[in-house]
C-alpha atoms as a PDB file:
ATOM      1  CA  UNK A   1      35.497   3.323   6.978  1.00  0.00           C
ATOM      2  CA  UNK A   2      35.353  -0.521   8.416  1.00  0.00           C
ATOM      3  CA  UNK A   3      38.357  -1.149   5.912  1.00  0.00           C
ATOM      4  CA  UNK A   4      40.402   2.033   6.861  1.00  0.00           C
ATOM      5  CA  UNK A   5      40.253   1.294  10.583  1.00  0.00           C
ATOM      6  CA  UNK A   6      41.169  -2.551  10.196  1.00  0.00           C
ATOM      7  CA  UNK A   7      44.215  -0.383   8.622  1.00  0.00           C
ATOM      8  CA  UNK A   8      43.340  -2.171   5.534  1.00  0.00           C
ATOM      9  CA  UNK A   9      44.357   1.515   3.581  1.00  0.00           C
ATOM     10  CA  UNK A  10      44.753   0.406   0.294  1.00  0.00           C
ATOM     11  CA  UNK A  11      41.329  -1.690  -0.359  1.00  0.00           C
ATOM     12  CA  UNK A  12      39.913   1.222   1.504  1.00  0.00           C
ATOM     13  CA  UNK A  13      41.367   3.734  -1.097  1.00  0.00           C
ATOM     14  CA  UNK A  14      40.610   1.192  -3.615  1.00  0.00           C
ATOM     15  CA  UNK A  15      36.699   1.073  -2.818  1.00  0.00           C
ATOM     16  CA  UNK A  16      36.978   5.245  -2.463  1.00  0.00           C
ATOM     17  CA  UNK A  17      38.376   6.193  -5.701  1.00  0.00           C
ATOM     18  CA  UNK A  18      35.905   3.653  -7.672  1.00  0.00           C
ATOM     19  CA  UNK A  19      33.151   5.030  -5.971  1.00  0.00           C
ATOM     20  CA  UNK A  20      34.477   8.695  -6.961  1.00  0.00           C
ATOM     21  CA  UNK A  21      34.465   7.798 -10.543  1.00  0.00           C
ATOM     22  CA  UNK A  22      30.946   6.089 -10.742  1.00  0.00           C
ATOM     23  CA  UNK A  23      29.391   9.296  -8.585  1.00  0.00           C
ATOM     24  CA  UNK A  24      32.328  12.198  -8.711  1.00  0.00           C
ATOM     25  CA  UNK A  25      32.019  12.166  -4.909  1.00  0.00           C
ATOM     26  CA  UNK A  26      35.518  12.265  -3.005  1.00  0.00           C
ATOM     27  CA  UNK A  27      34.935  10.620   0.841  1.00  0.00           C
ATOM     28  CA  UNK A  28      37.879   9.872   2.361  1.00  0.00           C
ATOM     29  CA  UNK A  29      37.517   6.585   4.118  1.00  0.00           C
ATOM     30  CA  UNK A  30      38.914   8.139   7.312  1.00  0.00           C
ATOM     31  CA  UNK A  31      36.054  10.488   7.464  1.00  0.00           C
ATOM     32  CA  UNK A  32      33.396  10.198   9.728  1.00  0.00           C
ATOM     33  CA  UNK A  33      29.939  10.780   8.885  1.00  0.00           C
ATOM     34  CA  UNK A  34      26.860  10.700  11.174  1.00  0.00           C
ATOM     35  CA  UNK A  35      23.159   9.259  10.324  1.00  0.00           C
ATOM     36  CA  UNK A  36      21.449  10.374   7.222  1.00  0.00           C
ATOM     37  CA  UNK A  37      23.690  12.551   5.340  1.00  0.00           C
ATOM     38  CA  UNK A  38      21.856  13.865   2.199  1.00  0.00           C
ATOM     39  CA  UNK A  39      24.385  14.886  -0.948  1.00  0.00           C
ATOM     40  CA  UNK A  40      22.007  15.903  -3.369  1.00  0.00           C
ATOM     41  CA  UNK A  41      23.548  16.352  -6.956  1.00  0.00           C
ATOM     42  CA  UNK A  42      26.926  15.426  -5.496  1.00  0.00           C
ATOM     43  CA  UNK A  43      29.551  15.600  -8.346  1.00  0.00           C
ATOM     44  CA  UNK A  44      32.097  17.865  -7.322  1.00  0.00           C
ATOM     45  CA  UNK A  45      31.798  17.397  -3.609  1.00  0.00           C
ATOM     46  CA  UNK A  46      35.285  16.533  -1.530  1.00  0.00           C
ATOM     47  CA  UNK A  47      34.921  14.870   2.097  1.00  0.00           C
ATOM     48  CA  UNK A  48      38.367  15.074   3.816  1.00  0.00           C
ATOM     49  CA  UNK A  49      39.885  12.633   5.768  1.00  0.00           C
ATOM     50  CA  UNK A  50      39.844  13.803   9.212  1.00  0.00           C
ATOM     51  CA  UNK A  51      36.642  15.643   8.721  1.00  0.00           C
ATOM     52  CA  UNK A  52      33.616  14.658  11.218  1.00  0.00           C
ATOM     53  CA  UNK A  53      30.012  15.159   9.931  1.00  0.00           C
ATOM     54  CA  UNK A  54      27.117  15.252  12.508  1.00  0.00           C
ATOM     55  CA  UNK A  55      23.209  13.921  11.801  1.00  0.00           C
ATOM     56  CA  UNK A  56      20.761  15.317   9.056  1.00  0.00           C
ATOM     57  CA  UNK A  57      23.168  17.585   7.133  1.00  0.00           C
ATOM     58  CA  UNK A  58      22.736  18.303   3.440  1.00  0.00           C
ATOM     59  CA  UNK A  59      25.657  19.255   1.095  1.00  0.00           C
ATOM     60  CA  UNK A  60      24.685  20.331  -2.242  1.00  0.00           C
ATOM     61  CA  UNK A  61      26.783  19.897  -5.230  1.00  0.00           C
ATOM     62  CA  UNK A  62      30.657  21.441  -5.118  1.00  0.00           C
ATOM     63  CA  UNK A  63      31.316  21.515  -1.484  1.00  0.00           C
ATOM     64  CA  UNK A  64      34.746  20.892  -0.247  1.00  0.00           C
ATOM     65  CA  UNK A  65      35.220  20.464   3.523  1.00  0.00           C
ATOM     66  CA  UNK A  66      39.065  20.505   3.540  1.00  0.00           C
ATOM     67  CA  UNK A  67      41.992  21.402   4.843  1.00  0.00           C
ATOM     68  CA  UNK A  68      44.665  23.911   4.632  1.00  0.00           C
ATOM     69  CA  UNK A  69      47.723  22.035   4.348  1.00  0.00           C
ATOM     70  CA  UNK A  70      49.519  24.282   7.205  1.00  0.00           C
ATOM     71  CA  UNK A  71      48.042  21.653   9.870  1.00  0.00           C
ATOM     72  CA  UNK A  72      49.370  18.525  11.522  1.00  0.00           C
ATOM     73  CA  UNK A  73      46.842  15.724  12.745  1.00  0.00           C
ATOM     74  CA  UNK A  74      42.872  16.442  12.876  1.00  0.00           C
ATOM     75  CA  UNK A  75      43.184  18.472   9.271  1.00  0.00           C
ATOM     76  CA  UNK A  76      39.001  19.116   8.412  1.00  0.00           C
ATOM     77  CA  UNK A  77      36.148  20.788   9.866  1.00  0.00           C
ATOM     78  CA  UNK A  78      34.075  19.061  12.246  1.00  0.00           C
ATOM     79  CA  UNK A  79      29.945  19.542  10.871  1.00  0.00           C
ATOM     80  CA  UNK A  80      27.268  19.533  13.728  1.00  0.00           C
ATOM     81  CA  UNK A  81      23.928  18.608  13.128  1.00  0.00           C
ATOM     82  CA  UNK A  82      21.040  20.001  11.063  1.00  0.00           C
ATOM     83  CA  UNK A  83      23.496  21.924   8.945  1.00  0.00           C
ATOM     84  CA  UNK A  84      22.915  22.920   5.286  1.00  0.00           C
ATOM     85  CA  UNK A  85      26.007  23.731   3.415  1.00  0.00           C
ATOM     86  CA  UNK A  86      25.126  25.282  -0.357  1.00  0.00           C
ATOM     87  CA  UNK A  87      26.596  24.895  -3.748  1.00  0.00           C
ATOM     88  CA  UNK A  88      30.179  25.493  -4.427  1.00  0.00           C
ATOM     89  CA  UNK A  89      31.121  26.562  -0.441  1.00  0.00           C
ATOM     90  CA  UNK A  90      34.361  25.994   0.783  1.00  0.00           C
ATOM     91  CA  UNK A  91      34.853  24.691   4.514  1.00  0.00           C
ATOM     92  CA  UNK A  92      38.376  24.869   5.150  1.00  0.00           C
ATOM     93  CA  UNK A  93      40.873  23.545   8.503  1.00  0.00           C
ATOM     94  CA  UNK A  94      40.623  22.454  11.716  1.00  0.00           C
ATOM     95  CA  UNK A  95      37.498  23.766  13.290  1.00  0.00           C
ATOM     96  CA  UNK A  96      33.594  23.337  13.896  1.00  0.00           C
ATOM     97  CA  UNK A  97      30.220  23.955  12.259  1.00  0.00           C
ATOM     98  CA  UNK A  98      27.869  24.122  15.300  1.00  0.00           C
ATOM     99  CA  UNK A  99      24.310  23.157  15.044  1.00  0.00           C
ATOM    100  CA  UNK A 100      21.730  24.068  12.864  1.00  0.00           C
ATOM    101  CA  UNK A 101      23.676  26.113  10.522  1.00  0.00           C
ATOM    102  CA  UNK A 102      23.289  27.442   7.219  1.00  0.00           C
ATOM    103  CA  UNK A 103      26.452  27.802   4.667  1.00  0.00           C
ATOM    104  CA  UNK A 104      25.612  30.046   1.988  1.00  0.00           C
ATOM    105  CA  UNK A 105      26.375  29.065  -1.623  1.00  0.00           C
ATOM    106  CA  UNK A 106      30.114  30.312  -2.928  1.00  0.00           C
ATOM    107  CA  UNK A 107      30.935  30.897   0.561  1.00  0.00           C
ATOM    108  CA  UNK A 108      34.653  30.247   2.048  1.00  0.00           C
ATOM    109  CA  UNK A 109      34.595  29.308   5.694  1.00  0.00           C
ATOM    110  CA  UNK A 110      37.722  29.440   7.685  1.00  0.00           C
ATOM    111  CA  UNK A 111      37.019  30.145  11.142  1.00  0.00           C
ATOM    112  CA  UNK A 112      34.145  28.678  13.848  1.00  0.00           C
ATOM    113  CA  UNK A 113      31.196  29.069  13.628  1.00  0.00           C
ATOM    114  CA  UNK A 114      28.837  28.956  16.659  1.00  0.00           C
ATOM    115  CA  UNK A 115      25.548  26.950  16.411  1.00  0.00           C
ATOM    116  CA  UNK A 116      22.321  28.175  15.077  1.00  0.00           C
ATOM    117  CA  UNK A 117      24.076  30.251  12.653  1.00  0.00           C
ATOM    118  CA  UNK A 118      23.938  31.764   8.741  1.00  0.00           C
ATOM    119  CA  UNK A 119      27.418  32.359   7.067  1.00  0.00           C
ATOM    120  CA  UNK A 120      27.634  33.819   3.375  1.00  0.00           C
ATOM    121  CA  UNK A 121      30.484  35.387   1.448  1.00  0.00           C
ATOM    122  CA  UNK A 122      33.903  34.854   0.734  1.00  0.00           C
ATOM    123  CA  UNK A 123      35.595  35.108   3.696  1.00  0.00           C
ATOM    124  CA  UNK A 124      32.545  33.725   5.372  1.00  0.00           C
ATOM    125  CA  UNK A 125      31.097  36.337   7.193  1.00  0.00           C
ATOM    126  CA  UNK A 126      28.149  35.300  10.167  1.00  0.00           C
ATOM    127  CA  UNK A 127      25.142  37.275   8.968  1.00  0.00           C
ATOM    128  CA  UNK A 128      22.138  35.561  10.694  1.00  0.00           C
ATOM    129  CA  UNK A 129      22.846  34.210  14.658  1.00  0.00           C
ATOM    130  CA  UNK A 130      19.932  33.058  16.789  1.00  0.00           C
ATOM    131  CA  UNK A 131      17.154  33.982  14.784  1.00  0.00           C
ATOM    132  CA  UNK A 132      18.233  37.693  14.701  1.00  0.00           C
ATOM    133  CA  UNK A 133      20.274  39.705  12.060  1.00  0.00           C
ATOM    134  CA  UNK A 134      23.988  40.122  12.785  1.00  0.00           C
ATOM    135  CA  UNK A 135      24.789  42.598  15.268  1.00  0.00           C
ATOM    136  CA  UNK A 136      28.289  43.675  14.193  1.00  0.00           C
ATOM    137  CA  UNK A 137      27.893  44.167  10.300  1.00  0.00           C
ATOM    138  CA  UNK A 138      30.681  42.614   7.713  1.00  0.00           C
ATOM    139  CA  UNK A 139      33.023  45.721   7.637  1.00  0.00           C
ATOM    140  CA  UNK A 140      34.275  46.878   4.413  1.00  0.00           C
ATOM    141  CA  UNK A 141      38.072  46.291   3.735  1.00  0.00           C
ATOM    142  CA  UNK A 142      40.038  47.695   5.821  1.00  0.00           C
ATOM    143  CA  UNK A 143      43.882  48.257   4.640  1.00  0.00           C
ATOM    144  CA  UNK A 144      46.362  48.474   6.500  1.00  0.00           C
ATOM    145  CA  UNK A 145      50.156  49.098   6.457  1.00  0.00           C
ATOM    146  CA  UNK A 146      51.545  50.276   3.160  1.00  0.00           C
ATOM    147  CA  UNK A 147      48.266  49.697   1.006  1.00  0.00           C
ATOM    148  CA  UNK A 148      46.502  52.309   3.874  1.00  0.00           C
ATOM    149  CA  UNK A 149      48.880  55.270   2.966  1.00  0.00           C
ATOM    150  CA  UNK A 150      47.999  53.903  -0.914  1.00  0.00           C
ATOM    151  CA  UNK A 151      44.277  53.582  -0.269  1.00  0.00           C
ATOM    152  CA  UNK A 152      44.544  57.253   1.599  1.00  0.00           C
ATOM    153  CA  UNK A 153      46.441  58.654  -1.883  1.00  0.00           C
ATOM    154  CA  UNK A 154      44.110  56.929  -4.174  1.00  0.00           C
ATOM    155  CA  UNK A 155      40.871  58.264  -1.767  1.00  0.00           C
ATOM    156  CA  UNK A 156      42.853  62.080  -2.066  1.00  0.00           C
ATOM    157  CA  UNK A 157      42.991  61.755  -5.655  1.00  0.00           C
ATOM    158  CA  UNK A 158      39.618  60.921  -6.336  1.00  0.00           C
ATOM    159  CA  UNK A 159      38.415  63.636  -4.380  1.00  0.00           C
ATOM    160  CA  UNK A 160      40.418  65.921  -6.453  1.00  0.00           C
ATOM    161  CA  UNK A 161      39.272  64.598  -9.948  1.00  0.00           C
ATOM    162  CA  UNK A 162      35.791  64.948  -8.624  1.00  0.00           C
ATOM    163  CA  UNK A 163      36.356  68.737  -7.503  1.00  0.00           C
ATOM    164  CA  UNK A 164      33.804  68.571  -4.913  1.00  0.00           C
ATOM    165  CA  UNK A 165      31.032  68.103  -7.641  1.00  0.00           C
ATOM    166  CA  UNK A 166      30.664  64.531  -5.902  1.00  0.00           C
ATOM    167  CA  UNK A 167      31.579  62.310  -9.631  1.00  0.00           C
ATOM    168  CA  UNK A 168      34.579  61.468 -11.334  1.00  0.00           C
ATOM    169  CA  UNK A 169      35.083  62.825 -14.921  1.00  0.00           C
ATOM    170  CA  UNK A 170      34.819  60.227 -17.321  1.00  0.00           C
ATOM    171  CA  UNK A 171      37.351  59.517 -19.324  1.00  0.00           C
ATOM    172  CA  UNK A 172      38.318  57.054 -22.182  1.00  0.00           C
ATOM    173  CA  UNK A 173      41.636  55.124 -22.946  1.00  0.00           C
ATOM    174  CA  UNK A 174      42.665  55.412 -26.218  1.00  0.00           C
ATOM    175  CA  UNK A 175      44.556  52.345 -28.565  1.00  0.00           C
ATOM    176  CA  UNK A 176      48.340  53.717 -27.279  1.00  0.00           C
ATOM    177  CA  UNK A 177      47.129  53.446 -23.435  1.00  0.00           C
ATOM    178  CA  UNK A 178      47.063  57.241 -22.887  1.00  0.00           C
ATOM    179  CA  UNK A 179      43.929  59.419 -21.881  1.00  0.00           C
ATOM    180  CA  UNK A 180      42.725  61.193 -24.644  1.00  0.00           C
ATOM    181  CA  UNK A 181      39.239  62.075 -23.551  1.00  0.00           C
ATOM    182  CA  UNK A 182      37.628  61.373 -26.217  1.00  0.00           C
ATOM    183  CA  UNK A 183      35.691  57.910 -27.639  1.00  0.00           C
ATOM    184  CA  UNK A 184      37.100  55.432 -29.763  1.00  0.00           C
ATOM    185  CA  UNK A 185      35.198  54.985 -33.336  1.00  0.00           C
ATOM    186  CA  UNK A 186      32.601  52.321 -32.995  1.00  0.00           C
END
């Protein structure tokens, strides 16, 4: 980061990508990251270069705090403090962690989230705020638009090939493609 400020870019980049190969972590040298930062089994993890990382935070193997691509200027998340972000999640654009969060493995963040917070899921989804459960529950999907009226047909028809008796019929698909209701030979 000393190097990148001096606007010495290229020995910066120079130091960064060496130190990507020997450890398969990716810091930007414009990133900025706070006291004791804890990667622990780091290959895979990407640091972006406008990305701001607060004090005691953990990032397990896989993480990407990134950007979009649709932004100009500050492009990365900003971490607060005390914040544990799991294997494989995705923290992408322009916004911030707040303190003392915890970002669920596999998860996909791309919107705040307030301090003292859990997020899991893909779009994140705040389960855990404060101590307490959630409030307003993840809603299923919701469509909307053309795939409602196809959701609505779809819902229609599988009320009608259930007949009320509350199952589908079960059916299985032959070599040509077409239903012929009856089991291939094992």
């Amino acid at each position: 980061m000393r190097f990148f400020k001096r606007r010495w870019h290229t020995l910066a980049r120079i130091i960064s990508q060496i130190s990507r190969f020997m450890t398969g972590i990716e810091i930007h040298p414009g990133a900025r990251i706070g006291q004791r930062l804890f990667i622990d089994h780091g290959m895979g993890v990407v640091i972006g270069e406008t990305c701001e990382i607060g004090d005691d935070v953990v990032i397990y193997q896989g993480v990407t705090l990134g950007g979009t691509g649709k932004e100009k200027g500050k492009r990365h998340p900003t971490i607060g403090s005390n914040v544990v972000i799991g294997s494989g999640a995705k923290v992408l654009g322009s916004f911030t962690i707040g303190d003392n969060c915890n970002i669920g493995s596999n998860a996909v963040v791309l919107r705040e989230v307030p301090s003292n917070s859990t997020v899991v899921g893909n779009p994140g989804k705040i389960v855990k705020q404060n101590g307490e459960k959630n409030p307003r529950p993840a809603r299923p999907y919701e469509a909307s638009g053309p795939d409602r009226r196809y959701a609505a047909q779809h819902a229609e028809r599988n009320r009608r090939v259930a007949g009320g008796t509350g199952h589908t019929e079960k059916r299985t698909i032959g070599i040509s493609g077409s239903r012929t209701g009856r089991a291939l030979p094992a």
